[in-house]
Protein backbone atom coordinates (compact mmCIF):
# COMPACT_ATOMS: atom_id res chain seq x y z
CA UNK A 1 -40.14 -147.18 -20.72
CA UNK A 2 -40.98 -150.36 -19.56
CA UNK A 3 -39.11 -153.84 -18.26
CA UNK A 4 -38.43 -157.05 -19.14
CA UNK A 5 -38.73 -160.18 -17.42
CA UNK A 6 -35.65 -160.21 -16.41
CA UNK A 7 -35.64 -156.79 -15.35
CA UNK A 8 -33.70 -154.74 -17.79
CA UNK A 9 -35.88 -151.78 -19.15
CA UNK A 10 -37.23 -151.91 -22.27
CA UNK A 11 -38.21 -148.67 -25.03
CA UNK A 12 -41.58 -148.26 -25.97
CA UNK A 13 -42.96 -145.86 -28.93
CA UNK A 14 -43.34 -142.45 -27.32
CA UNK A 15 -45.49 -139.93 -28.96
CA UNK A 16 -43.39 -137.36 -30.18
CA UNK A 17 -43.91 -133.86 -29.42
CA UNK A 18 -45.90 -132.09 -32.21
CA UNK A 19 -43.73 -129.80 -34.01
CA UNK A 20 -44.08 -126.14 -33.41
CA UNK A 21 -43.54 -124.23 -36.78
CA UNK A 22 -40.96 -121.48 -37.37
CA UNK A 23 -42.56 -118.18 -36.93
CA UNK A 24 -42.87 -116.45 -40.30
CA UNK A 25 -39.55 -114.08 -40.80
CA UNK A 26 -39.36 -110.57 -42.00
CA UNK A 27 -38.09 -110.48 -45.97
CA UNK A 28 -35.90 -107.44 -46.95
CA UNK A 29 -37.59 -105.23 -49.42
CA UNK A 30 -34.64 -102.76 -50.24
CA UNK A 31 -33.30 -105.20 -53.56
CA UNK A 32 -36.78 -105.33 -55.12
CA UNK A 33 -37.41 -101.48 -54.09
CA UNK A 34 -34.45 -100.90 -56.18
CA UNK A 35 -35.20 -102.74 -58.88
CA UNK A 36 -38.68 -101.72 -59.27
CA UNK A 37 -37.51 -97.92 -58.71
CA UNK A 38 -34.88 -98.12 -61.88
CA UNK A 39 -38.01 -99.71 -63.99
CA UNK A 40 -40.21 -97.26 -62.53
CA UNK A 41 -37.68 -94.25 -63.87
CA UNK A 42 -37.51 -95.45 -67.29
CA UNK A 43 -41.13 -95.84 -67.50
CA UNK A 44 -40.91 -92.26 -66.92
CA UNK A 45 -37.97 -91.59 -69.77
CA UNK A 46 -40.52 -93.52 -71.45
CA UNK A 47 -43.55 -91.21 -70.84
CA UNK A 48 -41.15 -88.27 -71.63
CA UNK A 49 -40.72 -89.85 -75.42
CA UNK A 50 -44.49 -90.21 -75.82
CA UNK A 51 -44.99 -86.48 -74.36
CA UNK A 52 -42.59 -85.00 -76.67
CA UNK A 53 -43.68 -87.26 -79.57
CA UNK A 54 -47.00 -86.51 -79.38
CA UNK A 55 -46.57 -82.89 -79.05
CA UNK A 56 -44.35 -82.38 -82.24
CA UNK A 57 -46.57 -85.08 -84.09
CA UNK A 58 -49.82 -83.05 -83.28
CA UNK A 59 -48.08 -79.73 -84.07
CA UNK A 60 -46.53 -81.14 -87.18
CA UNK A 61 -49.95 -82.35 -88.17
CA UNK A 62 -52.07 -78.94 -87.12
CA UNK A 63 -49.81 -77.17 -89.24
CA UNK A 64 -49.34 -78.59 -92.05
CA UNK A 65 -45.82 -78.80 -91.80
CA UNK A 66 -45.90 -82.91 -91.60
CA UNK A 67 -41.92 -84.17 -93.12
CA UNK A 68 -42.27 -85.46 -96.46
CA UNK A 69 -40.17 -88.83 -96.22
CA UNK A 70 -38.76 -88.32 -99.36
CA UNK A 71 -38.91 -91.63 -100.60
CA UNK A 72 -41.94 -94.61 -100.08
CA UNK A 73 -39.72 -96.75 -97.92
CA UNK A 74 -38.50 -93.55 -96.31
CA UNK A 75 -39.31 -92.78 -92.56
CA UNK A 76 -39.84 -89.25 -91.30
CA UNK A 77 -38.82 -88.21 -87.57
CA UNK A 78 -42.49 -88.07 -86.18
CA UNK A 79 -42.90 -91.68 -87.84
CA UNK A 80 -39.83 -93.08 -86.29
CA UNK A 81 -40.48 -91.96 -82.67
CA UNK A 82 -43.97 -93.14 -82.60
CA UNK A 83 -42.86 -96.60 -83.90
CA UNK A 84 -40.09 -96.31 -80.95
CA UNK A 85 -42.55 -95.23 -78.32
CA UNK A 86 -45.20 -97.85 -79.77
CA UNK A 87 -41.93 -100.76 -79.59
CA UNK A 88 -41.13 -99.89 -75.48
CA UNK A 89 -44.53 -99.47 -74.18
CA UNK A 90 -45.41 -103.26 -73.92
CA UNK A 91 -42.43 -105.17 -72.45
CA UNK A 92 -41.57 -102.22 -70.07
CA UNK A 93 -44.79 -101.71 -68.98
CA UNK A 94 -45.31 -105.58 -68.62
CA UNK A 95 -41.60 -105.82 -66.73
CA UNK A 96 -42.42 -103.19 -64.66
CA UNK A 97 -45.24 -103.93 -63.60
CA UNK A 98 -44.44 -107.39 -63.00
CA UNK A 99 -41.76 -106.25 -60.37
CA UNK A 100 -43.73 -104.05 -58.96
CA UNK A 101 -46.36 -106.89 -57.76
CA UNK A 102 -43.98 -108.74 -56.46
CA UNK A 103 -42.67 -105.88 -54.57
CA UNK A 104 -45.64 -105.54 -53.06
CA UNK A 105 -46.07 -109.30 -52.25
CA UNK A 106 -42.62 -109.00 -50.45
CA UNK A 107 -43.89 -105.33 -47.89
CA UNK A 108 -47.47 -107.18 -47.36
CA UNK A 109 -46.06 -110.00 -46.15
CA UNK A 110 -43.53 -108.09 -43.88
CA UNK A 111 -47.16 -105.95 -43.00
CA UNK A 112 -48.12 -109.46 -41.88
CA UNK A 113 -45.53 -109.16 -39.13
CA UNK A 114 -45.11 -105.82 -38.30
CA UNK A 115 -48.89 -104.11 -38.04
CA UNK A 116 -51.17 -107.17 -38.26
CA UNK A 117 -54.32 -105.89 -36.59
CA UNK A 118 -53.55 -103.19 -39.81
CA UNK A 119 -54.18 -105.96 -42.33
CA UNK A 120 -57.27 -107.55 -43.48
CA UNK A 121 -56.15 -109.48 -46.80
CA UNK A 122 -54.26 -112.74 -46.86
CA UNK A 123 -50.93 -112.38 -49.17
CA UNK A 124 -52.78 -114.10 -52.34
CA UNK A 125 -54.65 -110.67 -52.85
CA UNK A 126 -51.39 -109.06 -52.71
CA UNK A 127 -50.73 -110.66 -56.49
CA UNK A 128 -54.00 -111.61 -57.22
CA UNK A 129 -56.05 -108.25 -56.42
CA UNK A 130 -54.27 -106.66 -59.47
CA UNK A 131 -55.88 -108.96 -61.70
CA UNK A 132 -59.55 -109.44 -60.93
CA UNK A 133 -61.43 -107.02 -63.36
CA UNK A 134 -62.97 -104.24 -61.77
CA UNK A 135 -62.06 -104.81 -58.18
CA UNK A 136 -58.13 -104.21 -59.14
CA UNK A 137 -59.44 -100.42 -59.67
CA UNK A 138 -60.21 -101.16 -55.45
CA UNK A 139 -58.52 -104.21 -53.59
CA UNK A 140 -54.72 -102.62 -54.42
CA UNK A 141 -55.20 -99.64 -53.28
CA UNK A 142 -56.78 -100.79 -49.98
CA UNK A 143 -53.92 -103.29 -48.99
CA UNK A 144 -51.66 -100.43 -50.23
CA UNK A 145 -53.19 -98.22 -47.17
CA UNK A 146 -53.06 -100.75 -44.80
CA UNK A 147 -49.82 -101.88 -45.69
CA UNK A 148 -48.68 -98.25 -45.29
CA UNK A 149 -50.58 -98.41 -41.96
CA UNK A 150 -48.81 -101.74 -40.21
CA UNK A 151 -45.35 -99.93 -41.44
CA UNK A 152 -45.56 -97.18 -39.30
CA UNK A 153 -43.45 -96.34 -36.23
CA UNK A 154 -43.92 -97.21 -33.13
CA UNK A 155 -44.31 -94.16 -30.95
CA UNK A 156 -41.99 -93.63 -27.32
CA UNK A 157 -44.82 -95.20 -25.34
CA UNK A 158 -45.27 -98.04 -27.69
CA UNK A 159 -47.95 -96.77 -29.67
CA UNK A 160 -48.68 -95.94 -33.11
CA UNK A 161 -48.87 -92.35 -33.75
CA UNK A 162 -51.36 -91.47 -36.82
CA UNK A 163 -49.82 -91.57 -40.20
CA UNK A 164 -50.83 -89.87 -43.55
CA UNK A 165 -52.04 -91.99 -46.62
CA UNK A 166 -52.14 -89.18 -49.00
CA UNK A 167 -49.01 -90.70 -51.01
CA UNK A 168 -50.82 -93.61 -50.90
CA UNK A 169 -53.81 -91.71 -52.44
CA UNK A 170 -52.15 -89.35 -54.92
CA UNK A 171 -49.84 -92.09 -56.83
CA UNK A 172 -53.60 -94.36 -57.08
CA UNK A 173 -55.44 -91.92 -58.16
CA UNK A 174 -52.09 -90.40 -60.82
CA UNK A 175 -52.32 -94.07 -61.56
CA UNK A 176 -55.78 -95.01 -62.45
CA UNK A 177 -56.16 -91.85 -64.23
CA UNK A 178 -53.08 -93.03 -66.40
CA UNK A 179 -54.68 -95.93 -67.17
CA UNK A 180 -58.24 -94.11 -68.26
CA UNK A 181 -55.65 -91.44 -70.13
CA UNK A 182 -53.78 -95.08 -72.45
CA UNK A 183 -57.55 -95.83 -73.03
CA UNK A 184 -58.42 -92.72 -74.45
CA UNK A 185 -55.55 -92.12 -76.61
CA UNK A 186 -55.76 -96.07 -78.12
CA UNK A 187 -59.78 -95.24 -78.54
CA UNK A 188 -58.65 -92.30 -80.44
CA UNK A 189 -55.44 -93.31 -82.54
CA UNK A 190 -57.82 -96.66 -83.73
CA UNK A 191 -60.67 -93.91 -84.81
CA UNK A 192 -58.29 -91.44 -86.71
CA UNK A 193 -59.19 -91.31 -90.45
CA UNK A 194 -57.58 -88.16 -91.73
CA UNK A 195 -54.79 -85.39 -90.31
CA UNK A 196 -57.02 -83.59 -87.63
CA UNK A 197 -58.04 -87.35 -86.48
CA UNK A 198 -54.40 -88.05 -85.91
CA UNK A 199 -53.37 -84.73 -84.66
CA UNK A 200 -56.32 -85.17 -82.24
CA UNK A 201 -54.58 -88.81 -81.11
CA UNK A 202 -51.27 -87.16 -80.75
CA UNK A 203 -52.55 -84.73 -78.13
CA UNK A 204 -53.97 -87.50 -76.46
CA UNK A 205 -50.70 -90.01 -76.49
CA UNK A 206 -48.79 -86.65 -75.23
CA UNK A 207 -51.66 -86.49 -71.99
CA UNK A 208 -51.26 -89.64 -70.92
CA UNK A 209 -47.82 -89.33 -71.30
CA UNK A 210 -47.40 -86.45 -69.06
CA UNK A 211 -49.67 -88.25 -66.97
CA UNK A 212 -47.82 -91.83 -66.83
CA UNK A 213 -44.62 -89.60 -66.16
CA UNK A 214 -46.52 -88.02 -62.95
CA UNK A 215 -47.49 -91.61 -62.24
CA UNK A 216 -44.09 -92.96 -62.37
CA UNK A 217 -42.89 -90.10 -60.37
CA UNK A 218 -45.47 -91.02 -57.81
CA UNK A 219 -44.78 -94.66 -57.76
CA UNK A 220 -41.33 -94.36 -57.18
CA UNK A 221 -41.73 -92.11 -54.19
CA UNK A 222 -44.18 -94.87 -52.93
CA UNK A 223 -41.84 -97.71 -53.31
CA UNK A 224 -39.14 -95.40 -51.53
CA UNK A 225 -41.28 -94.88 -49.17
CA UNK A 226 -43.08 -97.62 -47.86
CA UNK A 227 -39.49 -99.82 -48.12
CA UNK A 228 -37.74 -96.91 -45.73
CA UNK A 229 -40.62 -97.60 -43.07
CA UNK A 230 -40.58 -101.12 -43.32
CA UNK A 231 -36.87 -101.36 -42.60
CA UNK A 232 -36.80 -98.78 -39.54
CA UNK A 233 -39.98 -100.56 -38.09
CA UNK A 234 -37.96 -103.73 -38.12
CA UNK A 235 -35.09 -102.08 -36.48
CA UNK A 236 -37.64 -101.39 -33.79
CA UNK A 237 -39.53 -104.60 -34.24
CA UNK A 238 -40.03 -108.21 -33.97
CA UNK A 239 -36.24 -109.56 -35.22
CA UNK A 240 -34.20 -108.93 -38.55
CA UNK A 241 -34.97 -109.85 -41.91
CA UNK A 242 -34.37 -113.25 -43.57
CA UNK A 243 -31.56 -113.63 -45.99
CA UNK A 244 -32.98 -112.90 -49.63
């Protein structure tokens, strides 16, 4: 402030404060949990189909008792539920797993606020791990631990008791052997020349189908999981979560 000549105060230009940003907020995880968990169950209805498929297509195929179709346009059973199984796999394995990413986004951030010494990766590997080749069969699964980590309790003297990662650990490695098991069975299905060729690719669709289902089984109880710690940690925590 400052004066005129005749007295009368005058306004000057301050410098204003510096603005203090918001603090980041905890994001609820429960609507994307729930979403992801219904994809993740009909990925495994899905791995069911290819099972069954596979083991009546191989069988069929062993024993000579392949359907005749009857006509040329004709389609027999065996055909019809491979084309189904072959018609699901990609969009609801791309959906899925495209809510499942973001999902995780959503509980490392919230990791961010509720274990931080826990975390080591900023939020960009939370999406971006999953797609660097190689290193996704890695980075994933170590910001799934330490996510798992910065979610646990707190103990009665403000501490954080030790926590288990094995279901961490057994839906990874169910997972990654999943993916080895869809290798395998395309490698296999592209090679087949004759019956026992097929048969031996139908053995191999119903393995990784039993394993996907395992997977799926796996996931879901990760999801479920991780998304029940995060919301009783906040209850203990640093404030409640921002509106979705």
């Amino acid at each position: 402030m400052s004066f005129s000549a005749t007295g009368s105060p005058q306004p000057v230009d301050e410098p204003l404060p510096e603005s203090v940003p918001e603090p980041l907020a905890l994001r609820p995880p429960g609507g994307l949990a729930t979403a992801t968990t219904v994809l993740l169950a009909l990925s495994g209805l899905y791995a069911l189909l290819l099972t069954g498929t596979g083991l009546y297509l191989g069988s069929a195929l062993r024993n000579g008792s392949y359907p005749d179709a009857g006509t040329e346009d004709g389609g027999t059973l065996p055909d019809t539920l491979m084309a189904l199984a072959g018609l699901l796999e990609i969009p609801l394995l791309v959906v899925t797993a495209a809510l499942f990413i973001t999902w995780f986004h959503r509980v490392h951030h919230n990791a961010l606020l509720l274990g931080r010494d826990a975390v080591t990766k900023s939020a960009a590997w939370a999406i971006g791990g999953w797609f660097v080749p190689f290193a996704f069969l890695r980075i994933p699964y170590r910001m799934a631990k330490e996510i798992w980590a910065a979610s646990r309790l707190r103990g009665p003297d403000a501490a954080h008791p030790p926590v288990s990662t094995a279901p961490v650990t057994r839906w990874w490695l169910v997972w990654i052997t999943a993916l080895f098991a869809s290798r395998v069975f395309g490698i296999l299905y592209d090679r087949a020349d004759d019956a026992d060729g097929l048969a031996t690719a139908a053995t191999a669709a119903a393995v990784y189908g039993a394993v996907l289902l395992a997977a799926s089984v796996l996931a879901i109880r990760f999801v479920r999981g991780l998304t029940a710690m995060q919301i009783a940690k906040a209850a203990q925590g640093p404030g409640p979560y921002a509106s979705e």
